[in-house]
C-alpha atoms as a PDB file:
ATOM      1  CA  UNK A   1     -12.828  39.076  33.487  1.00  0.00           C
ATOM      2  CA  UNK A   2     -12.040  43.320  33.573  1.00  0.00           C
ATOM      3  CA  UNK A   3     -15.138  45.067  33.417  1.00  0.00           C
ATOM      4  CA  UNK A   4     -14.081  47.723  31.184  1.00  0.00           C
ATOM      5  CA  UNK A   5     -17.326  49.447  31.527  1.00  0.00           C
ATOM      6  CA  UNK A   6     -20.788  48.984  33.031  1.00  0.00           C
ATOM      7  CA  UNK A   7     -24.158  48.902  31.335  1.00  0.00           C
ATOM      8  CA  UNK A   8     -27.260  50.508  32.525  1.00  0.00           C
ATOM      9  CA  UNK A   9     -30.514  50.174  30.902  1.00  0.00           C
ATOM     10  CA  UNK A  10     -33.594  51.986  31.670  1.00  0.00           C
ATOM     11  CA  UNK A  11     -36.856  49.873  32.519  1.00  0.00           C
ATOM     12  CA  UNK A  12     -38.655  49.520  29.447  1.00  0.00           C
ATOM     13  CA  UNK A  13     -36.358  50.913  26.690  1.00  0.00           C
ATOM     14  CA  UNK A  14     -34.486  48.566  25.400  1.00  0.00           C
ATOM     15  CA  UNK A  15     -33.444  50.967  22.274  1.00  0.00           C
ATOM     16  CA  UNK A  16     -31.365  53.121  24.341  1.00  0.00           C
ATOM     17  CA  UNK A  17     -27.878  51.912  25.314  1.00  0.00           C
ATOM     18  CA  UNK A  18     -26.062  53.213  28.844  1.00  0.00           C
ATOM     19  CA  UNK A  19     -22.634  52.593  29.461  1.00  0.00           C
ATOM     20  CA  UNK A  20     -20.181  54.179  32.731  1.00  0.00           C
ATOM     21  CA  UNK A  21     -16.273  53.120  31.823  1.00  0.00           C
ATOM     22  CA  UNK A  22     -13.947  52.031  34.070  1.00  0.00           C
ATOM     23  CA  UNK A  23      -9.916  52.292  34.222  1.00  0.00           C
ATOM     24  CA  UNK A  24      -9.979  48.405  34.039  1.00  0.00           C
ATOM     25  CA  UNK A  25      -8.873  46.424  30.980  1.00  0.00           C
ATOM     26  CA  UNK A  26      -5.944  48.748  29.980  1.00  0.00           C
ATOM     27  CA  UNK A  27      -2.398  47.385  28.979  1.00  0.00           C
ATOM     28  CA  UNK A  28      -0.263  49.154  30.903  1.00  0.00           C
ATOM     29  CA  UNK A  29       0.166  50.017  34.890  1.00  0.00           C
ATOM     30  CA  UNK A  30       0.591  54.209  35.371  1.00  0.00           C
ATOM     31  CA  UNK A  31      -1.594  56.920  36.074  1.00  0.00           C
ATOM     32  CA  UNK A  32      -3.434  55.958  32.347  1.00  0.00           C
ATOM     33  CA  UNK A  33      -3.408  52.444  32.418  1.00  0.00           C
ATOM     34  CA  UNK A  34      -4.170  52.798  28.571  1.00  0.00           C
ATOM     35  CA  UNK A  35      -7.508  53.059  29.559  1.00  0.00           C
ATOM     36  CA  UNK A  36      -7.867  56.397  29.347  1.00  0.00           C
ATOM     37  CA  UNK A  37      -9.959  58.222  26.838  1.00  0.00           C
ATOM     38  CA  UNK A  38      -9.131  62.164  27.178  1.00  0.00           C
ATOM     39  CA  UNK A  39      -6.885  63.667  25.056  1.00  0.00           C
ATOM     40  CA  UNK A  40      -6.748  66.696  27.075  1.00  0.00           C
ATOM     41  CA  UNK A  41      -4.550  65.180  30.689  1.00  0.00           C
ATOM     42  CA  UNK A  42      -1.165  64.529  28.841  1.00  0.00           C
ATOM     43  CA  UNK A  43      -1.594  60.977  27.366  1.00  0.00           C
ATOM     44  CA  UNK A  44      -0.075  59.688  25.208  1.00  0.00           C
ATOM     45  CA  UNK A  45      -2.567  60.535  21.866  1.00  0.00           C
ATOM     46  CA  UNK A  46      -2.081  56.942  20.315  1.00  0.00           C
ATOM     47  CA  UNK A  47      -2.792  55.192  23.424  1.00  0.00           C
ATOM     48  CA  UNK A  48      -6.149  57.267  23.779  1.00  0.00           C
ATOM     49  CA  UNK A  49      -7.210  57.189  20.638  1.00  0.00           C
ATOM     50  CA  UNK A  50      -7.158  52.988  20.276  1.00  0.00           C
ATOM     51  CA  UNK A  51      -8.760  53.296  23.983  1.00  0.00           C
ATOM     52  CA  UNK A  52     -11.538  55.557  21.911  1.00  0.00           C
ATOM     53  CA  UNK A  53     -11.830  52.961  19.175  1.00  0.00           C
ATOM     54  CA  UNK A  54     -11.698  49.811  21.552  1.00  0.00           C
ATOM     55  CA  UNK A  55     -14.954  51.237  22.749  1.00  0.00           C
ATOM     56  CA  UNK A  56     -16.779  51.794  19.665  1.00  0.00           C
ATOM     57  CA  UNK A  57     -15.762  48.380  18.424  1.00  0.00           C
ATOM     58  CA  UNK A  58     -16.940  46.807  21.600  1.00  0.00           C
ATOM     59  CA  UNK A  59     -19.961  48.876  22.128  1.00  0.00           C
ATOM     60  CA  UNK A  60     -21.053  49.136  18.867  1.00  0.00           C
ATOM     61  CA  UNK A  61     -22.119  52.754  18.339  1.00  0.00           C
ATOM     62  CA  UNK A  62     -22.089  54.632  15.057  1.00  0.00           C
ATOM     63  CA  UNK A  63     -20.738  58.275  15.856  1.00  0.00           C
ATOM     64  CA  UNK A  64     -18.741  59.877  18.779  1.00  0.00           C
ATOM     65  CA  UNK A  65     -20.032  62.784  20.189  1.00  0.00           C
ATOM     66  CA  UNK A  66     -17.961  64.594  22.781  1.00  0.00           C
ATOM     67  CA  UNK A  67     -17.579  68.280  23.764  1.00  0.00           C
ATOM     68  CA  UNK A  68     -14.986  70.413  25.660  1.00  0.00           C
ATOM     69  CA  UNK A  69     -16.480  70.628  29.300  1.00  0.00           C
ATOM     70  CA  UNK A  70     -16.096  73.589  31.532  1.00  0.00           C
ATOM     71  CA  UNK A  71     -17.896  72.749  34.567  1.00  0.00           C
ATOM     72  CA  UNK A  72     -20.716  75.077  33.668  1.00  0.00           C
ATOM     73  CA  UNK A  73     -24.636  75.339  32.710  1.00  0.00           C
ATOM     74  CA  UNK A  74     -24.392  75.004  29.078  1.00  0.00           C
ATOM     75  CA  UNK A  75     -26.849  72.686  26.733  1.00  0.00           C
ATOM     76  CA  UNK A  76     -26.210  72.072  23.130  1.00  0.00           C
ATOM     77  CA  UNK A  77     -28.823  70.046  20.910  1.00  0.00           C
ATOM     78  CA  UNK A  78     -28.328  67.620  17.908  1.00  0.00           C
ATOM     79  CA  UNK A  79     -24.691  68.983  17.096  1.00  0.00           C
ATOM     80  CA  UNK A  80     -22.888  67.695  14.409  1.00  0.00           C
ATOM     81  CA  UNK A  81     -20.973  64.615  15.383  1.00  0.00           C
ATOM     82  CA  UNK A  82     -17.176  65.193  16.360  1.00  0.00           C
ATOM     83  CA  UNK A  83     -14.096  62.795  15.362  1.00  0.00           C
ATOM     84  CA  UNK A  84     -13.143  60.033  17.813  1.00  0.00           C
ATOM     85  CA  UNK A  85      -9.488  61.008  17.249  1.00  0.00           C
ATOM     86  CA  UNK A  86      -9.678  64.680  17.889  1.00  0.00           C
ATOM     87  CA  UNK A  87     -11.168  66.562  21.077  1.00  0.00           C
ATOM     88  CA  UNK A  88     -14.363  68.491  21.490  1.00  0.00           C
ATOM     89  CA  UNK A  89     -14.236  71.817  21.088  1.00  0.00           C
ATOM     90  CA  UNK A  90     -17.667  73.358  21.855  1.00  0.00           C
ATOM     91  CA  UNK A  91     -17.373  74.254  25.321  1.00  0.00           C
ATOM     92  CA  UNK A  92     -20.141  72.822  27.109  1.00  0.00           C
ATOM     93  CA  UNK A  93     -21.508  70.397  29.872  1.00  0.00           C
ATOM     94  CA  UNK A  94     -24.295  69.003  27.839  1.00  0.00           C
ATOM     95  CA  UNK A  95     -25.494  67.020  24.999  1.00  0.00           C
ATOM     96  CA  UNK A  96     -28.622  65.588  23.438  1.00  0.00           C
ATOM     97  CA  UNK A  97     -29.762  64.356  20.129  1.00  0.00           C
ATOM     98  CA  UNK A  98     -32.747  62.399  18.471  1.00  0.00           C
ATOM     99  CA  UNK A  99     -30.654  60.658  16.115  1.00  0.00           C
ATOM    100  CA  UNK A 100     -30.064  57.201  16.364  1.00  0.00           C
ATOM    101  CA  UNK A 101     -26.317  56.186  16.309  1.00  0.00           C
ATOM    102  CA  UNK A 102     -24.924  58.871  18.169  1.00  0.00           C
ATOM    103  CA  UNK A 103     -23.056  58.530  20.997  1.00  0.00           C
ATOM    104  CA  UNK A 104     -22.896  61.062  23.797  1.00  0.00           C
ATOM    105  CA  UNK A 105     -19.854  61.398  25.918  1.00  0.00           C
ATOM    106  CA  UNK A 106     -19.495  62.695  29.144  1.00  0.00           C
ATOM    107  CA  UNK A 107     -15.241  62.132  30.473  1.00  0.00           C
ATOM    108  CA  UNK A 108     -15.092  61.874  34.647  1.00  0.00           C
ATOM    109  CA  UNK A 109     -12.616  61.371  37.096  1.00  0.00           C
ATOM    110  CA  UNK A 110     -14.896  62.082  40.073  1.00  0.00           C
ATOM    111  CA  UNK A 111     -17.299  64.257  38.943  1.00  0.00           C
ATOM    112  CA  UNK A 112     -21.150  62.611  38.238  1.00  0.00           C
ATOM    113  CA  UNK A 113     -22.592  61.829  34.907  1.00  0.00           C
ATOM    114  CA  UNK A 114     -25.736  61.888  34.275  1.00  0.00           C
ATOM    115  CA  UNK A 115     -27.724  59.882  31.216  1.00  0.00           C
ATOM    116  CA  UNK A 116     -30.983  60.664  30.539  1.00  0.00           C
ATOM    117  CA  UNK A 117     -33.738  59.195  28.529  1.00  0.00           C
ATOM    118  CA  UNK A 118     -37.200  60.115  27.424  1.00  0.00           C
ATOM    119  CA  UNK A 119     -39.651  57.216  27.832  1.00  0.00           C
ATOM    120  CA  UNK A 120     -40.223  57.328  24.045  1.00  0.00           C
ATOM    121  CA  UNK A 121     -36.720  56.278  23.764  1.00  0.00           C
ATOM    122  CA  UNK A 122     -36.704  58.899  21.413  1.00  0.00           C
ATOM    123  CA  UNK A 123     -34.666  61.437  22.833  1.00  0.00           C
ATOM    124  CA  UNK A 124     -31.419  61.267  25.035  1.00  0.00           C
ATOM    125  CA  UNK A 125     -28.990  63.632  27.073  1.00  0.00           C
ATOM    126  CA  UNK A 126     -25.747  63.068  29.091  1.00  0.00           C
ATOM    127  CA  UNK A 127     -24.984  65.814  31.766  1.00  0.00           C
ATOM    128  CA  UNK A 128     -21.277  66.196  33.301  1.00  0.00           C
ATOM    129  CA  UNK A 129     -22.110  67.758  36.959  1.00  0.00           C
ATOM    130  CA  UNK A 130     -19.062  68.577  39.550  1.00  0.00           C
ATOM    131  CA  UNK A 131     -19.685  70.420  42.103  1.00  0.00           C
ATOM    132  CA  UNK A 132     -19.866  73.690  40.197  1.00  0.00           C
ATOM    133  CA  UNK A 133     -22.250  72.088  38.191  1.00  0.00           C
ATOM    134  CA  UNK A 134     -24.092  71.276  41.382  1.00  0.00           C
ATOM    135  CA  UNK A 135     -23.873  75.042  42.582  1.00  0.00           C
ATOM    136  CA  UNK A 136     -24.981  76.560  39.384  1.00  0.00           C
ATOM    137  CA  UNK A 137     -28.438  73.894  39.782  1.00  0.00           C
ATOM    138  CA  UNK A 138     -27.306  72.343  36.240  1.00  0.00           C
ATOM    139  CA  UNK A 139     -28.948  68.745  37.123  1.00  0.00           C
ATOM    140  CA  UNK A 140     -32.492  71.079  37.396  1.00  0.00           C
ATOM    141  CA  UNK A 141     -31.521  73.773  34.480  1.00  0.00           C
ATOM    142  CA  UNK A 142     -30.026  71.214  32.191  1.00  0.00           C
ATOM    143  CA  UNK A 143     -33.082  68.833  32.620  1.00  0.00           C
ATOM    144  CA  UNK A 144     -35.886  71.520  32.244  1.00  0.00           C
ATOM    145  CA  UNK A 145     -33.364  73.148  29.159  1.00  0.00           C
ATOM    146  CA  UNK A 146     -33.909  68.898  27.774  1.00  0.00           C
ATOM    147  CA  UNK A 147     -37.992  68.425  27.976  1.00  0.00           C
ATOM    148  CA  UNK A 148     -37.839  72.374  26.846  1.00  0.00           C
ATOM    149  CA  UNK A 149     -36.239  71.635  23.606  1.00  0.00           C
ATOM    150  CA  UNK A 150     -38.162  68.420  22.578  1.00  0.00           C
ATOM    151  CA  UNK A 151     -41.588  69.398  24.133  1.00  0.00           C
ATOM    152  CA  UNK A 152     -41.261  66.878  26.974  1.00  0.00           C
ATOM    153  CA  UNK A 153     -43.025  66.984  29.896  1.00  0.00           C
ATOM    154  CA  UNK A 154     -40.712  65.603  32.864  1.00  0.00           C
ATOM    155  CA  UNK A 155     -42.919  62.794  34.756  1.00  0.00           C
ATOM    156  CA  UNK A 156     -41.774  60.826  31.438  1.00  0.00           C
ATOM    157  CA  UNK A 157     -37.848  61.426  31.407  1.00  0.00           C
ATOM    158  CA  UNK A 158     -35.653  58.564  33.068  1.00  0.00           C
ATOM    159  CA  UNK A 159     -31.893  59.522  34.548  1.00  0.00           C
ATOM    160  CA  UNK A 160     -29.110  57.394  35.848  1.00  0.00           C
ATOM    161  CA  UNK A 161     -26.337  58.996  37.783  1.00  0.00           C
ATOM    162  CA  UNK A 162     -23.058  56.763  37.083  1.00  0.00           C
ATOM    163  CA  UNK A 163     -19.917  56.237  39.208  1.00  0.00           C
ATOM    164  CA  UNK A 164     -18.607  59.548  41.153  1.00  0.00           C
ATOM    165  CA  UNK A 165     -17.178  61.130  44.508  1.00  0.00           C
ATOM    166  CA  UNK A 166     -19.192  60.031  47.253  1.00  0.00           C
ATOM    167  CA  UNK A 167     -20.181  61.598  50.391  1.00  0.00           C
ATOM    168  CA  UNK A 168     -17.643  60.316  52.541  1.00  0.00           C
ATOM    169  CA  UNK A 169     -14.436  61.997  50.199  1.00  0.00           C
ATOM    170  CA  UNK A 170     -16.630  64.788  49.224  1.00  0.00           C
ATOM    171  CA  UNK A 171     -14.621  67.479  51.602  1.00  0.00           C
ATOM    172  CA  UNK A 172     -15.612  71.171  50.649  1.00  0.00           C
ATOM    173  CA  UNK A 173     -13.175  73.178  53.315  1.00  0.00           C
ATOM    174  CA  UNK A 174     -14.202  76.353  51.726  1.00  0.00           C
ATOM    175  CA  UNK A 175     -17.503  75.546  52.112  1.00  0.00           C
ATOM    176  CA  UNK A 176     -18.935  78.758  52.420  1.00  0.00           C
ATOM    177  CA  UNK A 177     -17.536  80.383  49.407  1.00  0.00           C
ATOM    178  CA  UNK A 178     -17.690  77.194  46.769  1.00  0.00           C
ATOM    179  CA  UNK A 179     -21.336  76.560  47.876  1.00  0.00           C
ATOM    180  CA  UNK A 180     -23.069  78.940  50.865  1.00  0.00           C
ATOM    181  CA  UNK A 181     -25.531  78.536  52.894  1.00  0.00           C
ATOM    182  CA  UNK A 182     -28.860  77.909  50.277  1.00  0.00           C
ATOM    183  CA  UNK A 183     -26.582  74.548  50.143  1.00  0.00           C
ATOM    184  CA  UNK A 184     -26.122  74.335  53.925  1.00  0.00           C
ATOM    185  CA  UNK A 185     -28.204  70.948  54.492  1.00  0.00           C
ATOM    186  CA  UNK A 186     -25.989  69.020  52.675  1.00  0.00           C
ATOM    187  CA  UNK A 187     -23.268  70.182  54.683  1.00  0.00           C
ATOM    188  CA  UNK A 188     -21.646  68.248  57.537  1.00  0.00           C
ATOM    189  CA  UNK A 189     -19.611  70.658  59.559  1.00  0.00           C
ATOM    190  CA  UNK A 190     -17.962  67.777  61.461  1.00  0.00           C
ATOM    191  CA  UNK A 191     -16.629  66.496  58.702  1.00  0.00           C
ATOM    192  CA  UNK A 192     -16.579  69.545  56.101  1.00  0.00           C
ATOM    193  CA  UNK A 193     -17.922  67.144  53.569  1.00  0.00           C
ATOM    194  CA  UNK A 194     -20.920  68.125  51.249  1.00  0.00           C
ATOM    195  CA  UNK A 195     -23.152  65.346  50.082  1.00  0.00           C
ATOM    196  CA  UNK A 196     -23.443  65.562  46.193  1.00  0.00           C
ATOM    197  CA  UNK A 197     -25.574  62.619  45.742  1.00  0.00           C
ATOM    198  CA  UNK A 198     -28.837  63.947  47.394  1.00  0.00           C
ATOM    199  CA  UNK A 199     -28.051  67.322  46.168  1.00  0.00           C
ATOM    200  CA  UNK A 200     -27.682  65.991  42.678  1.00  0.00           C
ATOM    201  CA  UNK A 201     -31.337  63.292  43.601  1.00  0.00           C
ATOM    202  CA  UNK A 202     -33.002  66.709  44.851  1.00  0.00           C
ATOM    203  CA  UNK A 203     -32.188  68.690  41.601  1.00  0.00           C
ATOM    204  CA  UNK A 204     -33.433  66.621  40.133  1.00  0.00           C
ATOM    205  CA  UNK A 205     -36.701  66.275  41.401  1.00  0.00           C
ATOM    206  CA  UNK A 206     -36.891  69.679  41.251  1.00  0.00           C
ATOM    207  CA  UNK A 207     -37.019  69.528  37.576  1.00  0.00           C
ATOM    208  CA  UNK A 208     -39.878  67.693  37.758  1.00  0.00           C
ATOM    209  CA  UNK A 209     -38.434  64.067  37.428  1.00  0.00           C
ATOM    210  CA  UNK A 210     -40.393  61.234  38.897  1.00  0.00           C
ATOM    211  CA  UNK A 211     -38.367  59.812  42.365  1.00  0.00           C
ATOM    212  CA  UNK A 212     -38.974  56.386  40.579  1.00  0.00           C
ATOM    213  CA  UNK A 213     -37.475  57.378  37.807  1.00  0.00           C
ATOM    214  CA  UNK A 214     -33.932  58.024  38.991  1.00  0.00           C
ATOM    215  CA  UNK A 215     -31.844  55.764  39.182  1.00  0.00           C
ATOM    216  CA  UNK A 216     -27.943  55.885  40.531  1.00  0.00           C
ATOM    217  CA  UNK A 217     -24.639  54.147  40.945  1.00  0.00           C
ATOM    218  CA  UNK A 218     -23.454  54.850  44.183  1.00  0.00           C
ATOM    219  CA  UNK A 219     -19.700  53.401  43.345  1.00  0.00           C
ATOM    220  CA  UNK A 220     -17.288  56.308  44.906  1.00  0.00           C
ATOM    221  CA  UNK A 221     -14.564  56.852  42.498  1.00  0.00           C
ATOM    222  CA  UNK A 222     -11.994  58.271  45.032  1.00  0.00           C
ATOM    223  CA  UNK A 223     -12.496  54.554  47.434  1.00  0.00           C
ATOM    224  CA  UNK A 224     -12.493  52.251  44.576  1.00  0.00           C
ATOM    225  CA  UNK A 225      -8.516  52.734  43.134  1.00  0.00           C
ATOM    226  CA  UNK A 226      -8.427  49.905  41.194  1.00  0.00           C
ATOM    227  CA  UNK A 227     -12.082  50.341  39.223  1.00  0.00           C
ATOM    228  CA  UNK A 228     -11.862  54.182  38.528  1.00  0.00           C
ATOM    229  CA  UNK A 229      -9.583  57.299  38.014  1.00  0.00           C
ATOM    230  CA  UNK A 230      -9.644  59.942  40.679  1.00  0.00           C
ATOM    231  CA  UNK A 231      -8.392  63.353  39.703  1.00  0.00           C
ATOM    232  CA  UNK A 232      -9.288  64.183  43.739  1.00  0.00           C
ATOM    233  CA  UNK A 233      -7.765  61.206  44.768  1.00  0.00           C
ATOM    234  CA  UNK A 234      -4.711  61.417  41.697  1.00  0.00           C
ATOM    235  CA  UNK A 235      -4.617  64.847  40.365  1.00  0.00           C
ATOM    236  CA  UNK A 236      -2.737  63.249  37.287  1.00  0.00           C
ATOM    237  CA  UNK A 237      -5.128  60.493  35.972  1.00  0.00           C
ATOM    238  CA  UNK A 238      -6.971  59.701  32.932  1.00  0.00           C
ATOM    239  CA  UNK A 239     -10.837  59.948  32.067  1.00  0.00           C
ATOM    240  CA  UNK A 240     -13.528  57.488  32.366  1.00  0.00           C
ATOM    241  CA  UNK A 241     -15.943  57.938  29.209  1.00  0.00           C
ATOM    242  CA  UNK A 242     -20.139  57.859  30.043  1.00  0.00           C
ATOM    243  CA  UNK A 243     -21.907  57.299  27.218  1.00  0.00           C
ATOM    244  CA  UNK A 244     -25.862  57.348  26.052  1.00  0.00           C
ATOM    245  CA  UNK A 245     -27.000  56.744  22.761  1.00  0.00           C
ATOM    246  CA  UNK A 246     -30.663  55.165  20.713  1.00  0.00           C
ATOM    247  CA  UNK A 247     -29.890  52.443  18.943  1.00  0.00           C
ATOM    248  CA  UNK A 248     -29.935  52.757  15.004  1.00  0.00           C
END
């Protein structure tokens, strides 16, 4: 059977639906596989679009809610739905909402999403963190920027960091000027590789989250070929779509 995507679900909130896509269960063999759902890498349009509507009809979410991401800080809060068939254009790296229905989508090809929940089940997010994400603290900013908005305190948010580069592929050469040296413990100098997943765990906690309530996925995109796109591993490759939404 192709696992075209996997499910999460946070303990206890069975309203709130996770899902982390794979490149599995396309038509075709390529760089897209027809399982790609960006319309921003050079696919072919059609081919992303039914990949787009494949995973509403098989998912079973109401709206698509995706925005243009730019590998920075930015939050937005209950926008307006977008089309599945067109691309976001409010530049951002993420989403949340309090109404029911609405997906949020976060596109990766390496870099980590990150779902979050409120133990209410009332209130969701989706982060897209690479490593300028990581540099820039978003896991901590975007987090505090969530319970902020909806009057949350953190001890009662849930996150869930899907499929991404792991430390083993994570090279940083230019260490020194992508990160520096407030980043210099997750640095390994023998092998120039910087570990994002306990940078990403320790953000985290800094914004207050409970340890037992984050949870991970440590599948490596780059080492697993035939599960996920790699745009480190690629450079021309599709999009794997992360989505988080309350049920209606």
């Amino acid at each position: 059977m192709d696992l075209n995507y996997i499910p999460f679900k946070f303990p206890g909130l069975d309203s709130v639906h996770c899902y982390f896509g794979t490149r599995m269960g396309g038509t075709e063999k390529g760089p897209f596989d027809n399982a790609n759902i960006s319309l921003e890498v050079g696919d072919n349009p059609d081919h992303v679009i039914g990949s787009r509507r494949k995973l509403q009809q098989d998912l079973g979410f109401e709206t698509w809610q995706e925005v243009r991401q730019v590998h920075g800080p930015q939050m937005i809060f209950e926008p307006e739905p977008t089309r599945i068939d067109v691309e976001g254009s409010i530049e951002a790296d993420g989403i949340a909402t309090s109404e029911p229905g609405r997906a949020l989508v976060i596109k990766t090809a390496d870099c980590q999403p990150l779902l979050i929940a409120h133990a209410s089940g009332k209130y969701v997010a989706a982060l897209h963190v690479g490593w300028r994400g990581n540099s820039l603290h978003f896991p901590t900013t975007g987090v505090k920027a969530f319970c902020r908005e909806y009057d949350l305190p953190p001890e009662e948010v849930f996150v869930v960091r899907g499929p991404s580069l792991g430390p083993a592929w994570s090279q940083f050469i230019n260490f020194n000027d992508e990160f520096g040296k407030a980043f210099q413990e997750y640095f390994d100098p023998d092998t120039a590789s910087v570990d994002l997943w306990q940078l990403t765990k320790d953000q985290l906690l800094a914004a207050g989250i409970r340890p037992g309530h984050i949870f991970r996925l440590d599948l490596c995109t780059y080492s697993l070929p035939e599960m996920f796109f790699s745009y480190r591993r690629d450079k021309t490759c599709g999009r794997m779509a992360n989505l988080i939404w309350i049920e209606k």
